[in-house]
Protein backbone atom coordinates (compact mmCIF):
# COMPACT_ATOMS: atom_id res chain seq x y z
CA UNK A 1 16.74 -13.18 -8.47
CA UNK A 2 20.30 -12.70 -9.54
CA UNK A 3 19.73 -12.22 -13.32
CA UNK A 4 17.10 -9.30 -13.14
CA UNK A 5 16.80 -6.56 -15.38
CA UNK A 6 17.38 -3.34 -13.84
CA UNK A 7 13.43 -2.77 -14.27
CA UNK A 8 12.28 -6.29 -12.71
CA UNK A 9 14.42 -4.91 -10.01
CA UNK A 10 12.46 -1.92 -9.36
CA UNK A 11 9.49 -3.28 -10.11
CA UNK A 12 10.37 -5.59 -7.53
CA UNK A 13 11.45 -3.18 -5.12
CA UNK A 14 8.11 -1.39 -5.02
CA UNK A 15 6.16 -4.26 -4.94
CA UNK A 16 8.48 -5.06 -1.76
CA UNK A 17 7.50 -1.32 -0.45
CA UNK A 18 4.00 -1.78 -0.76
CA UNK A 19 3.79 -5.03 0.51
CA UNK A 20 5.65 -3.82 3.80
CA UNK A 21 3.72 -0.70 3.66
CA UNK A 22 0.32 -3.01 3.61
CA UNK A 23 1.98 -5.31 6.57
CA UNK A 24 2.24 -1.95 8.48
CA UNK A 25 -1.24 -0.56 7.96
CA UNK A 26 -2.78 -3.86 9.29
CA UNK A 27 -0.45 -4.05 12.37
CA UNK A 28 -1.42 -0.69 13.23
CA UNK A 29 -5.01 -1.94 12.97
CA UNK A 30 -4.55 -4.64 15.30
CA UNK A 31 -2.60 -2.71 18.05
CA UNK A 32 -5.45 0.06 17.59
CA UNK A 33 -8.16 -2.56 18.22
CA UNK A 34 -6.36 -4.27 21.02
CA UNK A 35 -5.62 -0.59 22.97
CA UNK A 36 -8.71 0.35 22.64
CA UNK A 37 -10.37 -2.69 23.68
CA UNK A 38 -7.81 -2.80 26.83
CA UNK A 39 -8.86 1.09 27.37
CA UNK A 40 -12.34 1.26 27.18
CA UNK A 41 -12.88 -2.51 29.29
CA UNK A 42 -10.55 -0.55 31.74
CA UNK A 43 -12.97 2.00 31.95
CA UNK A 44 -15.70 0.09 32.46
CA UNK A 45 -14.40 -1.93 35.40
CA UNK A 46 -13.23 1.33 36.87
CA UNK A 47 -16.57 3.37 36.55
CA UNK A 48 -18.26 4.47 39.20
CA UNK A 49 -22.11 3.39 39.51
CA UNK A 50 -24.37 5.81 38.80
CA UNK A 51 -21.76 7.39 36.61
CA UNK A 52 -22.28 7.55 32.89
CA UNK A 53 -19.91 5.07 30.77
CA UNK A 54 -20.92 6.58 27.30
CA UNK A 55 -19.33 9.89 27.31
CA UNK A 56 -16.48 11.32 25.29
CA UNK A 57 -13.90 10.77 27.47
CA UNK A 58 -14.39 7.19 27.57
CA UNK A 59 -14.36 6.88 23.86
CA UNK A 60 -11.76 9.86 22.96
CA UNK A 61 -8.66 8.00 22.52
CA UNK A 62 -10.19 6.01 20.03
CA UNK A 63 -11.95 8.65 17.90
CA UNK A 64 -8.71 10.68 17.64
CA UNK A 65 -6.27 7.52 17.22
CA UNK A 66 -9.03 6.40 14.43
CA UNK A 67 -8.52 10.06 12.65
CA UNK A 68 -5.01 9.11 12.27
CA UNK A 69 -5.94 5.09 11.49
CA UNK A 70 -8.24 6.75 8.27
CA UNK A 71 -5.36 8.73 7.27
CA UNK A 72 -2.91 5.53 7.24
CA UNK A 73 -5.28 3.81 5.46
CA UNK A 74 -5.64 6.71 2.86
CA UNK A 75 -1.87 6.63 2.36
CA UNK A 76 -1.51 2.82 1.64
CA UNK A 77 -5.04 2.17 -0.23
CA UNK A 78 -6.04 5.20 -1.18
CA UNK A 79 -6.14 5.59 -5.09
CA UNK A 80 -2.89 8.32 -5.39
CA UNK A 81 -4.78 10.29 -2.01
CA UNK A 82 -2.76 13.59 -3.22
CA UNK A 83 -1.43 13.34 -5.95
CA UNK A 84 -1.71 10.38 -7.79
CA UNK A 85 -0.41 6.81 -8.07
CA UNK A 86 1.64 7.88 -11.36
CA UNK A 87 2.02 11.34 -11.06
CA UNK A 88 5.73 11.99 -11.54
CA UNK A 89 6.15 9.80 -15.03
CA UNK A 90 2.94 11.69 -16.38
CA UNK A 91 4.75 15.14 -15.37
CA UNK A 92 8.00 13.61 -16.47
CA UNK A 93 6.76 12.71 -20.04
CA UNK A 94 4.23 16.03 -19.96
CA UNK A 95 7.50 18.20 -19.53
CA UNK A 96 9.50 16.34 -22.15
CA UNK A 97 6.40 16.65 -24.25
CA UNK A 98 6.40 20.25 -24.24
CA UNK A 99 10.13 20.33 -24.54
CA UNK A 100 10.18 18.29 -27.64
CA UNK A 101 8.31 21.47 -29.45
CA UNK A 102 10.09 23.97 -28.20
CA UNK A 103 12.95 26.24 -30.26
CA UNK A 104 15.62 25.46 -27.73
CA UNK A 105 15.91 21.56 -28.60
């Protein structure tokens, strides 16, 4: 590790990032699935008979908590979600590109 080039090294550190960013997104997962299952078994021991188990409420903390388990997901698979995977090189090398023509150079 000690005789990296400065670009291995950044290459490594995002590869570090997204492999920590990954790690997070399934640990999320697995707290979501075990709350849930906790919550909604919890409401089913606790329901009253004649009382309906499927409604909303019963489910609502999952359906919301899953809004923000798609977005997660989005942000650590999703192909560049907003605004790309390589976004700032191509603007980088678009703006030099223009640059390079212009009268100022």
């Amino acid at each position: 590790m000690e005789n990296l080039t400065e670009i291995e090294r950044q290459k490594f550190g995002r590869a570090k990032k997204r492999v920590k960013s990954i790690s997070g997104f399934y640990k999320h997962f697995l707290v979501y699935i075990l709350v849930n299952l906790f919550l909604i078994t919890l409401s089913y021991i606790n329901h009253d008979p004649g009382e309906k188990f499927f409604t909303f409420s019963t489910f609502s903390t999952a359906f919301f908590w899953g809004f923000g388990l798609v977005f997660h997901a989005l942000g650590v698979f999703g192909p560049g979600f907003f605004l790309g995977n390589d976004w700032e090189e191509k603007k980088i090398k678009e703006i030099m590109e223009k640059e390079k023509g212009s009268k100022w150079e």
